[in-house]
Protein backbone atom coordinates (compact mmCIF):
# COMPACT_ATOMS: atom_id res chain seq x y z
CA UNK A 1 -14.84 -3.25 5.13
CA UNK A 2 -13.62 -4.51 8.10
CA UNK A 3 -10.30 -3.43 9.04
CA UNK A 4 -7.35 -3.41 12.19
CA UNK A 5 -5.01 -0.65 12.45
CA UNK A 6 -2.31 -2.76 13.26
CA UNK A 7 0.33 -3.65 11.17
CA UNK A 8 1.83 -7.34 10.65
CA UNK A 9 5.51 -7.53 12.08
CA UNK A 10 8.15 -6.23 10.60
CA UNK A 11 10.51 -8.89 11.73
CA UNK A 12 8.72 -11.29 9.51
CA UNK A 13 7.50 -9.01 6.76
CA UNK A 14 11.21 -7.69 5.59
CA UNK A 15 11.27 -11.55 4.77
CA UNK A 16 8.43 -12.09 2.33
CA UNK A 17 8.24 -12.78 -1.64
CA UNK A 18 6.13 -10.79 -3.55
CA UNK A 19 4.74 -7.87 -5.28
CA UNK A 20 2.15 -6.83 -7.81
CA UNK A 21 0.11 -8.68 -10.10
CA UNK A 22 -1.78 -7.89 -13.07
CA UNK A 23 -4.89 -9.42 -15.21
CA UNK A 24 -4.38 -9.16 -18.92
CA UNK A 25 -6.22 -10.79 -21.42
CA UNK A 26 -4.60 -12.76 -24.52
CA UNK A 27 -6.13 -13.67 -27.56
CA UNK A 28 -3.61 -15.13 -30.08
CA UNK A 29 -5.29 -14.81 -33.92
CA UNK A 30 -4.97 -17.15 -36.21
CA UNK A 31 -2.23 -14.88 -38.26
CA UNK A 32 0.01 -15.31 -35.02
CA UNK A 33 -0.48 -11.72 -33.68
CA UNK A 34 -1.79 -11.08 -30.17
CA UNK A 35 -4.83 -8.81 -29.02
CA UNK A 36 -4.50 -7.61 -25.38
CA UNK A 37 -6.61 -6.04 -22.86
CA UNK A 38 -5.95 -5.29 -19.43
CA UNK A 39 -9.19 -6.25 -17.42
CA UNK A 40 -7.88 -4.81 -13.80
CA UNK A 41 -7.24 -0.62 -14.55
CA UNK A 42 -4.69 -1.12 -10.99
CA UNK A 43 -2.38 -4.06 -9.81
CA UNK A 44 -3.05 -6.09 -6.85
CA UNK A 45 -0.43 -7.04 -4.76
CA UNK A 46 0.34 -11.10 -3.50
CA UNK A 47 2.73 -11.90 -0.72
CA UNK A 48 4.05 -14.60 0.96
CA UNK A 49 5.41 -13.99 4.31
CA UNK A 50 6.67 -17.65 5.30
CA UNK A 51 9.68 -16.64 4.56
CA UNK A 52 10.34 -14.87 6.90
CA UNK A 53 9.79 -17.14 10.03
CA UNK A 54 13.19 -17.99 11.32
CA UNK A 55 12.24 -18.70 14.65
CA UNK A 56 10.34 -20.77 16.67
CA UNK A 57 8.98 -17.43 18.27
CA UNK A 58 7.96 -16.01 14.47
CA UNK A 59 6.04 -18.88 14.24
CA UNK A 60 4.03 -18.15 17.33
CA UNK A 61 3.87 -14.70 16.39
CA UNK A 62 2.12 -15.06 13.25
CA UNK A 63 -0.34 -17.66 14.86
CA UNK A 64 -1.17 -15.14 17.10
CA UNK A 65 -1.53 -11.98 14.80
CA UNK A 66 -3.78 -14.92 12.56
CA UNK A 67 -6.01 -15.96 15.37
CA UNK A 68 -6.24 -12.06 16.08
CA UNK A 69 -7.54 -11.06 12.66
CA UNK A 70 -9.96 -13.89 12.61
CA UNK A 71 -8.78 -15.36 9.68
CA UNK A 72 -9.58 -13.81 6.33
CA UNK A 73 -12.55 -11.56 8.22
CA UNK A 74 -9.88 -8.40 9.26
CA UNK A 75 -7.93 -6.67 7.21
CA UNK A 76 -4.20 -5.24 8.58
CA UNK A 77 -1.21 -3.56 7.04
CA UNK A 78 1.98 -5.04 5.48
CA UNK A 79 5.24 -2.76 5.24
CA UNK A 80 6.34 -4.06 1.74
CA UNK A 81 9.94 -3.51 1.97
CA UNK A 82 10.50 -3.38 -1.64
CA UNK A 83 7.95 -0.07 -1.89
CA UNK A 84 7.22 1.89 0.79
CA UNK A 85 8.54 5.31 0.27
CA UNK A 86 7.11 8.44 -2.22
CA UNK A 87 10.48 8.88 -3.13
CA UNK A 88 13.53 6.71 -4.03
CA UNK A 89 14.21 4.13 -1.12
CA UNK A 90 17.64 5.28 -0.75
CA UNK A 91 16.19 8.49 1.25
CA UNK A 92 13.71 9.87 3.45
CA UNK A 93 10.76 10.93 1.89
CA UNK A 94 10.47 14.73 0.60
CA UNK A 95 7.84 17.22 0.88
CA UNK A 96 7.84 17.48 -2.62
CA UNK A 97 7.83 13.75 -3.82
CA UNK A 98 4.52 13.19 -5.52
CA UNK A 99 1.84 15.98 -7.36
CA UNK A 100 -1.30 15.22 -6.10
CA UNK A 101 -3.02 17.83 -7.55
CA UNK A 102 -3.01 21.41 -7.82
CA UNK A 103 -5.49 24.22 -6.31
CA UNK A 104 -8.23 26.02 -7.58
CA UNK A 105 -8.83 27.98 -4.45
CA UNK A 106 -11.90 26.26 -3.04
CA UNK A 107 -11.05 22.39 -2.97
CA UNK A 108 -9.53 21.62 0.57
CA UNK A 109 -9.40 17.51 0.25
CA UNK A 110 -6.40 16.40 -1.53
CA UNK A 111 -5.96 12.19 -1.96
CA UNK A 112 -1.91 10.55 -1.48
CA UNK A 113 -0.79 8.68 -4.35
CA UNK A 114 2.32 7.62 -6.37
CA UNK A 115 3.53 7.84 -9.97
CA UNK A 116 5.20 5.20 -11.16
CA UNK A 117 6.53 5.96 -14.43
CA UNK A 118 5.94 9.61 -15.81
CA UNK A 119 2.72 10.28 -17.02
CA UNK A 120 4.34 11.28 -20.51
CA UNK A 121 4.97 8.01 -21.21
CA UNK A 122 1.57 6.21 -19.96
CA UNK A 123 2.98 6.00 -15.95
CA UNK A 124 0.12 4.58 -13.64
CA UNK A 125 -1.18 6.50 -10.23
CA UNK A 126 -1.12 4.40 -7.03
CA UNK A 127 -3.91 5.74 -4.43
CA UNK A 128 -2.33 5.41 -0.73
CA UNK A 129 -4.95 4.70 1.58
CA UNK A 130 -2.29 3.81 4.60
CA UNK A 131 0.10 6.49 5.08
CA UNK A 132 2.23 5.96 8.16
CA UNK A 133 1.70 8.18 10.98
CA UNK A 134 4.08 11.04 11.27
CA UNK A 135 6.04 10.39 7.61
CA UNK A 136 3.70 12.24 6.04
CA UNK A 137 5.35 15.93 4.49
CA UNK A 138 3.72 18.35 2.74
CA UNK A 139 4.49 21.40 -0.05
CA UNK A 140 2.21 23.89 -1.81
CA UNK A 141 4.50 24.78 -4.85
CA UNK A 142 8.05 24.15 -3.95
CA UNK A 143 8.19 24.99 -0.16
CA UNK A 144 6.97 22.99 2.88
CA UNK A 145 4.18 23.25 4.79
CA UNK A 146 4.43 22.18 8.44
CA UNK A 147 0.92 23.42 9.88
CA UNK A 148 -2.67 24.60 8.46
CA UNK A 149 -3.18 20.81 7.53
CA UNK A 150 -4.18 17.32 8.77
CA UNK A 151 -3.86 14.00 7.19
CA UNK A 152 -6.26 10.91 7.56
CA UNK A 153 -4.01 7.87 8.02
CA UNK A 154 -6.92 5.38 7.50
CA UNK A 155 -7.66 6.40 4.62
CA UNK A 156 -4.79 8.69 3.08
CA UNK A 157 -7.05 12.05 2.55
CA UNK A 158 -4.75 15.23 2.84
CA UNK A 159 -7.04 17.68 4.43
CA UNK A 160 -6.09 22.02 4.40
CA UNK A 161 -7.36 24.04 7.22
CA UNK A 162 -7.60 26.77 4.14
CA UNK A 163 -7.85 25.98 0.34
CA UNK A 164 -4.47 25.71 -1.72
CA UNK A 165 -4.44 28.96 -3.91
CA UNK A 166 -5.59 28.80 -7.91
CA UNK A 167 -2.58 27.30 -10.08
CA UNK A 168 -0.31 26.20 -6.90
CA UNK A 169 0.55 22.41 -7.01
CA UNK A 170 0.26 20.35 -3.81
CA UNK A 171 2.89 17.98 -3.00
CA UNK A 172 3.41 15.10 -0.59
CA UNK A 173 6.24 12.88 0.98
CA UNK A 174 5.77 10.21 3.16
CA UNK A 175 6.06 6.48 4.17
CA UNK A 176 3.06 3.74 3.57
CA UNK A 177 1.75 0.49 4.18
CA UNK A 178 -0.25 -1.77 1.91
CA UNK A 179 -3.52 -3.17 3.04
CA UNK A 180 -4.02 -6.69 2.94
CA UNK A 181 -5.81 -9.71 4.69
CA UNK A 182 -4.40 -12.97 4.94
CA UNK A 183 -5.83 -15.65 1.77
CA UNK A 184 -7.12 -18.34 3.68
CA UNK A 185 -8.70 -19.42 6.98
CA UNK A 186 -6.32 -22.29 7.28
CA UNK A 187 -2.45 -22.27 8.90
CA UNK A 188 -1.09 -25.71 8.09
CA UNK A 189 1.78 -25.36 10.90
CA UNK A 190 4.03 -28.43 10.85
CA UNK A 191 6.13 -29.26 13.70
CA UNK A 192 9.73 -30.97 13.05
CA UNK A 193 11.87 -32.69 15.25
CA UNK A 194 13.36 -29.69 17.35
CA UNK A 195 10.09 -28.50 17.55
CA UNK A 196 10.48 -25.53 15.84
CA UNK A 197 7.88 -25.75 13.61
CA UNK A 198 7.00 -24.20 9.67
CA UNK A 199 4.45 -23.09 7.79
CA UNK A 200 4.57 -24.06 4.27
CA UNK A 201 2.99 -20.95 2.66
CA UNK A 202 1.44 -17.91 4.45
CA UNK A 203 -0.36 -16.08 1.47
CA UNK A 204 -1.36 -12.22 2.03
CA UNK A 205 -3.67 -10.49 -0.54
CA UNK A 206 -4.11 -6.88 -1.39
CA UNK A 207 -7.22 -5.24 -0.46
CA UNK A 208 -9.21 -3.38 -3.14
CA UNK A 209 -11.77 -0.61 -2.00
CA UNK A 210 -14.02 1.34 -3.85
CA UNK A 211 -13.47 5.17 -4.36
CA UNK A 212 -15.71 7.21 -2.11
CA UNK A 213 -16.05 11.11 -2.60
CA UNK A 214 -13.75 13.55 -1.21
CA UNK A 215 -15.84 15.67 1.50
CA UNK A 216 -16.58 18.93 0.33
């Protein structure tokens, strides 16, 4: 997939309407009652950043960052100020916000992600593939680690310069953004009488990528 390391401005971003969608499927039966299936197993997130273009400036900003992504062909990241922390957005992250697994000794390769929910009552694990550089914290069992490991920020892998020990749980804080490319290959800017100029609708999509294997 093709994909920039740059991430759309935050100026304009902390403006945008959005958030995650869902596919379910409905099937009302003649008695009334409803059969439903969910045919996506994770949400996919929809923005729309026109929002947040206040100035004449914003406008030329996001022409730019467009022409500079080609389009639809690159993707970039999107700070979703609604939900980009491990923890509570109140607070800085923790070392010991999220599980994401727990050591067996030989496994180095640990992936970020985020419950939402509790997994008692059917919560749902978010993979994050774009940590932000230098949020990330990290805990084996309660206490923090601040060396022996690395993490990938393209692609969220938690990497230990030595194996976690059998039974300990490994824990992560940080910051993320969402990966996304813009929806269509078309800005319809419209220029008023000041000249300021709008765009109707930006639309941003969520990209989806396959799971690869964790190195051994």
């Amino acid at each position: 997939m093709s994909f920039h390391e740059v991430r759309f401005p935050d100026a304009i971003s902390r403006g945008a309407r959005g958030g995650p969608e869902r596919r379910t499927q409905v099937v009302e039966l003649a008695s009334g009652a409803e059969e439903r299936n969910a045919s996506w197993a994770d949400s996919r997130r929809r923005y729309d950043v026109s929002y947040g273009i206040r100035r004449a400036d914003d406008l030329a900003a996001v022409v730019a960052f467009f022409e500079a992504r080609n389009g639809r062909l690159y993707g970039f990241r999107f700070k979703d100020w609604a939900d980009y922390k491990s923890g509570p957005p109140s607070r800085v992250p923790k070392a010991q916000d999220q599980l994401l697994g727990t050591g067996d000794g030989v496994q180095r390769h640990f992936r970020l992600r985020k419950l939402y929910g509790s997994e008692a009552t059917g919560g749902w694990w978010r993979a994050i593939r774009k940590p932000v550089a230098g949020s990330v914290r990290v805990a084996l069992g309660e206490v923090e680690r601040f060396d022996g490991w690395t993490v990938e920020t393209g692609t969220g892998t938690l990497t230990f310069a030595v194996a976690p020990e059998a039974g300990i749980e490994v824990r992560a804080g940080f910051e993320f953004d969402v990966p996304v490319r813009f929806d269509s290959d078309l800005l319809q800017v419209t220029l008023d009488v000041e000249r300021l100029g709008s765009i109707p609708s930006i639309q941003l999509i969520e990209l989806r990528e396959r799971t690869t294997p964790l190195p051994d």
